[in-house]
Protein backbone atom coordinates (compact mmCIF):
# COMPACT_ATOMS: atom_id res chain seq x y z
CA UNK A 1 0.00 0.00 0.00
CA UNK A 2 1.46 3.86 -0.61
CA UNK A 3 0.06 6.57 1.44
CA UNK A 4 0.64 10.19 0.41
CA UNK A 5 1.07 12.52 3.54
CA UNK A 6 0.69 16.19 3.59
CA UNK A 7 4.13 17.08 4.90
CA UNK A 8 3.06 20.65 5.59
CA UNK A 9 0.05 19.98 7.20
CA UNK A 10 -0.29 20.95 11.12
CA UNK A 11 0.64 22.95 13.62
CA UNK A 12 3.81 21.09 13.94
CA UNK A 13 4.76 19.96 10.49
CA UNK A 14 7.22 19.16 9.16
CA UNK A 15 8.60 17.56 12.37
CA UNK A 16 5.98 15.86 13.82
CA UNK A 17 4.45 14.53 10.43
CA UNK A 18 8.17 13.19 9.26
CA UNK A 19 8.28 11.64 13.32
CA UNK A 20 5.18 9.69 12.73
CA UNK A 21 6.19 8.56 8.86
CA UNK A 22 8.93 6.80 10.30
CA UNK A 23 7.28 5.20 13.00
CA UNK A 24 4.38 4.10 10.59
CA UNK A 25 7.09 2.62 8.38
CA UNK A 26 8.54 0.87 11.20
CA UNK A 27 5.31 -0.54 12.47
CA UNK A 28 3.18 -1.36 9.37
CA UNK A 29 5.79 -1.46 6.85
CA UNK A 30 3.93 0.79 4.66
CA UNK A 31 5.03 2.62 1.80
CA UNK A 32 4.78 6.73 1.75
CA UNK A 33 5.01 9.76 -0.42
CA UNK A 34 5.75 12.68 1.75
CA UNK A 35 4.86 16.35 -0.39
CA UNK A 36 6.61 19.67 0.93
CA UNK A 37 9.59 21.64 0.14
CA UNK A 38 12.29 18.60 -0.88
CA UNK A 39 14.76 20.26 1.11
CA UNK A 40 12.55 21.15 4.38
CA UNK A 41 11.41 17.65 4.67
CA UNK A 42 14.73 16.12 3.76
CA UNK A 43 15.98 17.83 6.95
CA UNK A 44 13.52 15.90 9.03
CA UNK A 45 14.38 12.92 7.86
CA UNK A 46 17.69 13.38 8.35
CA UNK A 47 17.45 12.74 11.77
CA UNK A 48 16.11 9.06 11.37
CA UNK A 49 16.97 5.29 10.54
CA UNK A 50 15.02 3.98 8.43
CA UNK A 51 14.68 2.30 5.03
CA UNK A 52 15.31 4.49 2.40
CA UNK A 53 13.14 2.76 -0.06
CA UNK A 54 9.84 3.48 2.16
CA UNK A 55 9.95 7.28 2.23
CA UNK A 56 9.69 9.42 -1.34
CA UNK A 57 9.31 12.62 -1.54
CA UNK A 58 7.50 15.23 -3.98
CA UNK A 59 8.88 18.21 -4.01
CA UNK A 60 6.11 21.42 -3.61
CA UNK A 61 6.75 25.09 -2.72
CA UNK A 62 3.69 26.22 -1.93
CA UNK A 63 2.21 25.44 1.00
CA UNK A 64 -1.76 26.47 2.16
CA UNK A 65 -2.37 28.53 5.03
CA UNK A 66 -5.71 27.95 7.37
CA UNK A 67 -6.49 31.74 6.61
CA UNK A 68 -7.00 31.11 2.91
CA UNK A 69 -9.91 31.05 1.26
CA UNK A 70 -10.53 27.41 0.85
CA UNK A 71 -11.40 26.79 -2.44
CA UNK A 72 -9.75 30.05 -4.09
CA UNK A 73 -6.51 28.22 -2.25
CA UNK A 74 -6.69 25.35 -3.91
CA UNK A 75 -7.44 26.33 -7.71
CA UNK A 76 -4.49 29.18 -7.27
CA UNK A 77 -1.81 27.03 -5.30
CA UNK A 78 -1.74 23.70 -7.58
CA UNK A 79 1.82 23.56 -6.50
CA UNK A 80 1.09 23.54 -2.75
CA UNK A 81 1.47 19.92 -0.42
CA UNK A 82 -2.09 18.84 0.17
CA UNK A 83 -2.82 19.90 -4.01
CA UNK A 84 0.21 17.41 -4.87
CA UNK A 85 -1.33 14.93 -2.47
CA UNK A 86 -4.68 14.49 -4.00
CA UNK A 87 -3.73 14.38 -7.16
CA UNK A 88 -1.52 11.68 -6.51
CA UNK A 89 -4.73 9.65 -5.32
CA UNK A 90 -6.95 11.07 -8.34
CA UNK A 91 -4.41 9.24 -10.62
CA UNK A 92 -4.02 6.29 -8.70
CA UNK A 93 -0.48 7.32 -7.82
CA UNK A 94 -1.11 6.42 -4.24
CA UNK A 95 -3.81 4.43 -2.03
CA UNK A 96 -4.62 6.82 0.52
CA UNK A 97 -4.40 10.97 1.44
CA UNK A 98 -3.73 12.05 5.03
CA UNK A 99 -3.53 15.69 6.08
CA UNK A 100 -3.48 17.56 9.21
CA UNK A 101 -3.74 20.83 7.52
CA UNK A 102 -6.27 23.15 6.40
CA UNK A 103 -9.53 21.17 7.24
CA UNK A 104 -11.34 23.45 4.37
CA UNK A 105 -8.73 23.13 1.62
CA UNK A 106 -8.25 19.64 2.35
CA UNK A 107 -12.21 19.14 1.76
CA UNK A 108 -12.75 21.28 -1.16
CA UNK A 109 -9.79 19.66 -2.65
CA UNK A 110 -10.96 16.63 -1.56
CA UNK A 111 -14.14 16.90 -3.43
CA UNK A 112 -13.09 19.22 -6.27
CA UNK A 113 -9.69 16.85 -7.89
CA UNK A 114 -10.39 13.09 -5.84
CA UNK A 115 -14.32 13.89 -6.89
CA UNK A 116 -17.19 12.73 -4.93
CA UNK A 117 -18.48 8.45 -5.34
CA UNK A 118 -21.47 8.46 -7.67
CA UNK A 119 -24.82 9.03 -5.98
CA UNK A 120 -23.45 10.24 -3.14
CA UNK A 121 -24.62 14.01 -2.83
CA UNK A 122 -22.49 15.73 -0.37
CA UNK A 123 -19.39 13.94 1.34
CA UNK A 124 -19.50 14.33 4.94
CA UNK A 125 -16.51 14.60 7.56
CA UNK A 126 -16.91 11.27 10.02
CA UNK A 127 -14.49 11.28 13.13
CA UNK A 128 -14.63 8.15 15.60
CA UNK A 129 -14.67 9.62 19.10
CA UNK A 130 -14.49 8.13 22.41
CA UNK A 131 -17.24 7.29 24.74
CA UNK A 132 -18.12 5.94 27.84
CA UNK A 133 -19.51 2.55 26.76
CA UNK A 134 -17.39 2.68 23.90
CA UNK A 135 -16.11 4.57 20.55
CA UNK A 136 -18.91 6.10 18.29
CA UNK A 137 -19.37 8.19 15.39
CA UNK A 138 -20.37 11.92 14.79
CA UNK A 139 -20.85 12.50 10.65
CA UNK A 140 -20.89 15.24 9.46
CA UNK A 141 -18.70 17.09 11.91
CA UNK A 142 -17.86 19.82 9.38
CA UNK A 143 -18.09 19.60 5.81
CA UNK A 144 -21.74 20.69 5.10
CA UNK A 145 -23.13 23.81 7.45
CA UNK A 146 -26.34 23.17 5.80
CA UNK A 147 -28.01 19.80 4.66
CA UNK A 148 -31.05 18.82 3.22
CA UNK A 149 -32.80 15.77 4.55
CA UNK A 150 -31.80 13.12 2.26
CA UNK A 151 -28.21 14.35 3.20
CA UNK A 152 -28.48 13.20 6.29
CA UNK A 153 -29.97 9.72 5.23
CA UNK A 154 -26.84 9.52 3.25
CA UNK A 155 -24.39 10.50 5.83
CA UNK A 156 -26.24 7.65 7.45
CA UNK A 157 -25.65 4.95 5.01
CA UNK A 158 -22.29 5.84 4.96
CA UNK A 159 -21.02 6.19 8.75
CA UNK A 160 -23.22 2.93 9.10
CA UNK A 161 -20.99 0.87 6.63
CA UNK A 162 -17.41 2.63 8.00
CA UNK A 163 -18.31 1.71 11.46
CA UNK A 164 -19.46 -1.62 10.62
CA UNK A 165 -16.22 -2.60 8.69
CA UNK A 166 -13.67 -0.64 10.80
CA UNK A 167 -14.72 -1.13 14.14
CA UNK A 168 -16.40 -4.80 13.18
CA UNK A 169 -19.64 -3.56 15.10
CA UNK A 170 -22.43 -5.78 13.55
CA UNK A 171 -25.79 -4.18 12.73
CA UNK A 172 -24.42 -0.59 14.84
CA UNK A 173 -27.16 1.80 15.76
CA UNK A 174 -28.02 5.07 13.68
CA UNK A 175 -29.26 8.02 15.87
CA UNK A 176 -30.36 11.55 14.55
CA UNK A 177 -29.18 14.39 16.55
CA UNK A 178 -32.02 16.22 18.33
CA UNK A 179 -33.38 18.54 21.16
CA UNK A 180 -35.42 15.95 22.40
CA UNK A 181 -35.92 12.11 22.19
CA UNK A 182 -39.46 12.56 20.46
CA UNK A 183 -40.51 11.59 16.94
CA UNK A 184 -42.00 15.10 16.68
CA UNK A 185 -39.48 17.49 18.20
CA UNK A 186 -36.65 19.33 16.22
CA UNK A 187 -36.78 21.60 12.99
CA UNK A 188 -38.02 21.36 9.86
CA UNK A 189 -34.39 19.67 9.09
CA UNK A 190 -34.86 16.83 11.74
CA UNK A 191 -38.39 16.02 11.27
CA UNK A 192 -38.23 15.37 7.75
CA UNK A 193 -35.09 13.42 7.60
CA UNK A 194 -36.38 11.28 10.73
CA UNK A 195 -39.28 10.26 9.00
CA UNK A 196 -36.21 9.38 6.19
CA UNK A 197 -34.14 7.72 8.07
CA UNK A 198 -37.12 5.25 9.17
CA UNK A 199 -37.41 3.77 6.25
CA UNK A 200 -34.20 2.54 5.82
CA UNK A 201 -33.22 -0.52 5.96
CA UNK A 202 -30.54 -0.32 9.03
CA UNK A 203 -30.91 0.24 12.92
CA UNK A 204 -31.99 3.19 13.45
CA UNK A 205 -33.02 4.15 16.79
CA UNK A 206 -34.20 7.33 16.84
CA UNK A 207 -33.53 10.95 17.90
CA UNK A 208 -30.28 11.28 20.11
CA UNK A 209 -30.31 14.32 22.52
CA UNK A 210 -26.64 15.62 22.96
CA UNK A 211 -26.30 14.71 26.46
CA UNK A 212 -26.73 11.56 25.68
CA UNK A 213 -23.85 11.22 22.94
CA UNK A 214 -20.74 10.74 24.72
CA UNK A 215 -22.24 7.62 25.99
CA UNK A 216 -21.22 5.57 23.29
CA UNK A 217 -24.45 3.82 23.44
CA UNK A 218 -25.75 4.85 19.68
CA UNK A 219 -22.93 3.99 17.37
CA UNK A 220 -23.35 6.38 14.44
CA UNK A 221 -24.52 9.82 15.56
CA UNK A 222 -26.14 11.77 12.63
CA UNK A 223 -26.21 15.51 12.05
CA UNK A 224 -25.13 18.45 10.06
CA UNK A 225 -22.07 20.25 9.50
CA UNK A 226 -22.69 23.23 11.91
CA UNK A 227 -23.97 20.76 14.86
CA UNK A 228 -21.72 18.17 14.25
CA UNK A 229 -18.79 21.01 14.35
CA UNK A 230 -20.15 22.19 17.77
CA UNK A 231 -20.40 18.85 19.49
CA UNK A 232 -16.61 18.32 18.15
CA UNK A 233 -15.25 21.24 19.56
CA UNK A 234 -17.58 21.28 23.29
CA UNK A 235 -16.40 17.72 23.13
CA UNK A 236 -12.81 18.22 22.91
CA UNK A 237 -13.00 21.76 24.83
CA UNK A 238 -14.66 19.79 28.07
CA UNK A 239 -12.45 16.68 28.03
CA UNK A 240 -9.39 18.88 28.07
CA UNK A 241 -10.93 21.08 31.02
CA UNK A 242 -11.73 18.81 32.91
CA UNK A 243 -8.07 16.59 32.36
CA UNK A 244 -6.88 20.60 33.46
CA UNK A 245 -8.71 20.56 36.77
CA UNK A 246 -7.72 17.13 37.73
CA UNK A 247 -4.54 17.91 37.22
CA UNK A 248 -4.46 21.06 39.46
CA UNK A 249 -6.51 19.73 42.26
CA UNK A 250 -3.96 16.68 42.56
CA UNK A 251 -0.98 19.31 42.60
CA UNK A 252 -2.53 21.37 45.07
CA UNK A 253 -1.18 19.45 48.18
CA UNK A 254 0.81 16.68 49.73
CA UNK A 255 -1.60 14.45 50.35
CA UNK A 256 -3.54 14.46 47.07
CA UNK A 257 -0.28 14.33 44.90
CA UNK A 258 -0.20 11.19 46.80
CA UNK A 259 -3.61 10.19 46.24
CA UNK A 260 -2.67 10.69 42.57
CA UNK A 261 0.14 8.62 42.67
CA UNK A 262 -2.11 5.70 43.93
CA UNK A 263 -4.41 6.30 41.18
CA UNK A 264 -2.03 6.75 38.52
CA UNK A 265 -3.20 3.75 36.78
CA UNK A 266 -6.76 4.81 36.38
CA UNK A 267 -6.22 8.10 35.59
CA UNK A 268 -3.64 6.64 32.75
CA UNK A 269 -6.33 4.77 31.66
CA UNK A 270 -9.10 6.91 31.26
CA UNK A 271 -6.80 9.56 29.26
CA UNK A 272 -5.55 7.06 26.66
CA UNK A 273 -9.74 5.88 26.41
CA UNK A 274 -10.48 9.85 25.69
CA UNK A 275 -7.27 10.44 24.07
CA UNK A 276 -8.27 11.32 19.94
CA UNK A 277 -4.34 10.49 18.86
CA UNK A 278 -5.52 6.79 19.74
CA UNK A 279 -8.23 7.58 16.28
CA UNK A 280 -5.42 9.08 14.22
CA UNK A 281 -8.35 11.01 12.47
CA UNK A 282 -11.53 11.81 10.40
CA UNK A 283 -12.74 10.10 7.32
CA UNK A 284 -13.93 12.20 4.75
CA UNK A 285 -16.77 9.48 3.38
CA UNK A 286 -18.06 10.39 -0.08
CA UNK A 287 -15.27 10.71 -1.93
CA UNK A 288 -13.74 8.40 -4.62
CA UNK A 289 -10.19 7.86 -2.56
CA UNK A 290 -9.41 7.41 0.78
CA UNK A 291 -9.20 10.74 2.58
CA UNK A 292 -8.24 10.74 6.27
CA UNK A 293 -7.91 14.74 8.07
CA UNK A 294 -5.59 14.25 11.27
CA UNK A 295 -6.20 16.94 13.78
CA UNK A 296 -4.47 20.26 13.42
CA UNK A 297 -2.19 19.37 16.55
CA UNK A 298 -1.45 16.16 15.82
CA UNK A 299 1.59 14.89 16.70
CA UNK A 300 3.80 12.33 15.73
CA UNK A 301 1.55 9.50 17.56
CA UNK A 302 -1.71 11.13 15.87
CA UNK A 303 -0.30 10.69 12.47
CA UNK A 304 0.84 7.33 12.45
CA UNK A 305 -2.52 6.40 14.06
CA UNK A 306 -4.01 8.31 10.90
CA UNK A 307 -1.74 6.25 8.60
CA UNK A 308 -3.01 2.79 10.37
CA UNK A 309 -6.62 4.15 9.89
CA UNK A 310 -5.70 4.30 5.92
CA UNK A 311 -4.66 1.28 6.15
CA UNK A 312 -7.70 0.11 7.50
CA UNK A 313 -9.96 1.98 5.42
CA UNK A 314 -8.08 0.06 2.25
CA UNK A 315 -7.95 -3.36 3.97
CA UNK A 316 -11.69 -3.38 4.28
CA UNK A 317 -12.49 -1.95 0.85
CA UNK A 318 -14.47 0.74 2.42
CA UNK A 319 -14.49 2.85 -0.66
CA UNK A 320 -16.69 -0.31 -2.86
CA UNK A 321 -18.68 -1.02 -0.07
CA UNK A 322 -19.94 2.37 -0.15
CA UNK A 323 -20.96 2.49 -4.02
CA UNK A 324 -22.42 -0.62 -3.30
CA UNK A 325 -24.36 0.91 -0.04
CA UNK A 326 -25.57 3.93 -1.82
CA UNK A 327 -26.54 1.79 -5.14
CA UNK A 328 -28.92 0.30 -3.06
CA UNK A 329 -30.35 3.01 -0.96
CA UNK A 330 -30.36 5.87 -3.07
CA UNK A 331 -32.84 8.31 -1.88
């Protein structure tokens, strides 16, 4: 398999995406293409032993900024990393895309060169996040601000056959995001696609109300762009508030440090269960290629994660199963 990486992607690329290339290569023996300035990257990789023949690189001077106007960005800056990268995947150059850059550019470029699987109306971003009773799905967490009903069916059919296949969950349970658990609450939005999403033919279970989300109970958690976006971000924003507090209310005195000393193990625990680097990243389900967007921090852990969840994506033939999905279903 050959994986293209954005090598200008992130907060801390180069160094961080080169750092998890090599470990990737070490521990899955994958093959990568690495685009960025040739000499930037070749500085990175500098530091490392590795084999040679696993790392090439594609030399690209521009890079995109996550100021710039997404899709101006990427029909101006055709030389840029994450331009390079898709096209590689567009001409079958390479297996899989993973960027932890601009989560617009990536998208629109995403859409506008790798192009979108036929039938399927708008591709939708699809993170795996971690919950109390276990990992679960929030799609579209980005992509589409505003959907129509039979977008959301779609985004359905879609997360339903990722989570299936990657996380081997038979049969995993569809919920629609909503203010309340009844069949008649929501917006126009909700309504209509609820009555949708009942007559398909996979378990769906109904409205979800946020609260009850990080659960883990419903596996494939349904919404727009904006909401999805929002329950992403208050998501990640709480977890790493309340990892803050802990931390300061165990360093406040002698005899909590060593309370937290005894319960090291737990708290070790529970971080690496709500940790995201453990997911690596987002799929971006729609498209005709495997797309994967690692989060902007990401660090060297995150983006090897993100290269095993390529690998995944490939191994199960996500990408056919799809066609074949939305053949079926089409709304």
């Amino acid at each position: 398999m050959r994986i293209v990486v954005d090598g200008m992607g992130g907060d801390y690329s180069p160094y961080a995406v080169i750092e998890g290339c090599i470990q990737a290569i070490k521990e899955y023996n994958v093959d990568i293409v690495v685009t960025g300035p040739e000499e930037l990257i070749n500085k990175e990789l500098d530091k490392y032993q590795y084999n040679k023949e696993k790392i090439t690189i594609i030399d690209c001077k521009e890079i995109i900024e996550n100021n710039e106007h997404p899709v101006m960005a990427i029909r101006r800056k055709k030389n840029s990393s994450i331009y390079k990268a898709l096209e590689l995947v567009k001409k079958g150059e390479a297996d899989a895309v993973i960027s932890a850059g601009s989560t617009g550019a990536f998208l629109a470029g995403a859409t506008l060169i790798v192009g979108r699987i036929k039938g399927v109306n708008r591709p939708a971003l699809a993170p795996i996040m971690p919950g109390k009773n276990g990992p679960f799905m929030v799609i579209d967490c980005g992509a589409n601000a505003e959907c129509k009903p039979k977008n959301l069916v779609q985004f359905g059919q879609m997360g339903e056959v990722y989570f299936e296949n990657i996380l081997k969950i038979k049969n995993p349970s569809v919920g629609l995001v909503n203010i309340g658990s009844e069949e008649e609450k929501g917006n126009e939005l909700t309504k209509e696609a609820h009555k949708l999403l009942k007559e398909c033919n996979f378990n769906f279970v109904g409205n979800v109300e946020p609260r009850e989300i990080p659960t883990g109970n419903v596996n494939v958690v349904v919404c727009d762009g904006f909401v999805g976006n929002t329950i992403l971000k208050t998501y990640e924003g709480v977890a790493a508030n309340i990892f803050s507090t802990l931390k300061e209310e165990i360093m406040s005195s002698t005899r909590t440090k060593i309370g937290g000393i005894m319960l090291k193990p737990v708290f070790d625990k529970f971080k690496k269960d709500f940790d995201y680097k453990e997911y690596g990243g987002a799929a971006f389900l729609g498209v005709n290629g495997i797309c994967i967007k690692a989060h902007g921090s990401s660090d060297a852990k995150a983006l090897k994660n993100a290269i095993r969840q390529a690998i995944s994506f490939h191994e199960n033939n996500i990408i056919n199963k799809i066609k074949v999905h939305i053949e079926k279903k089409l709304v």
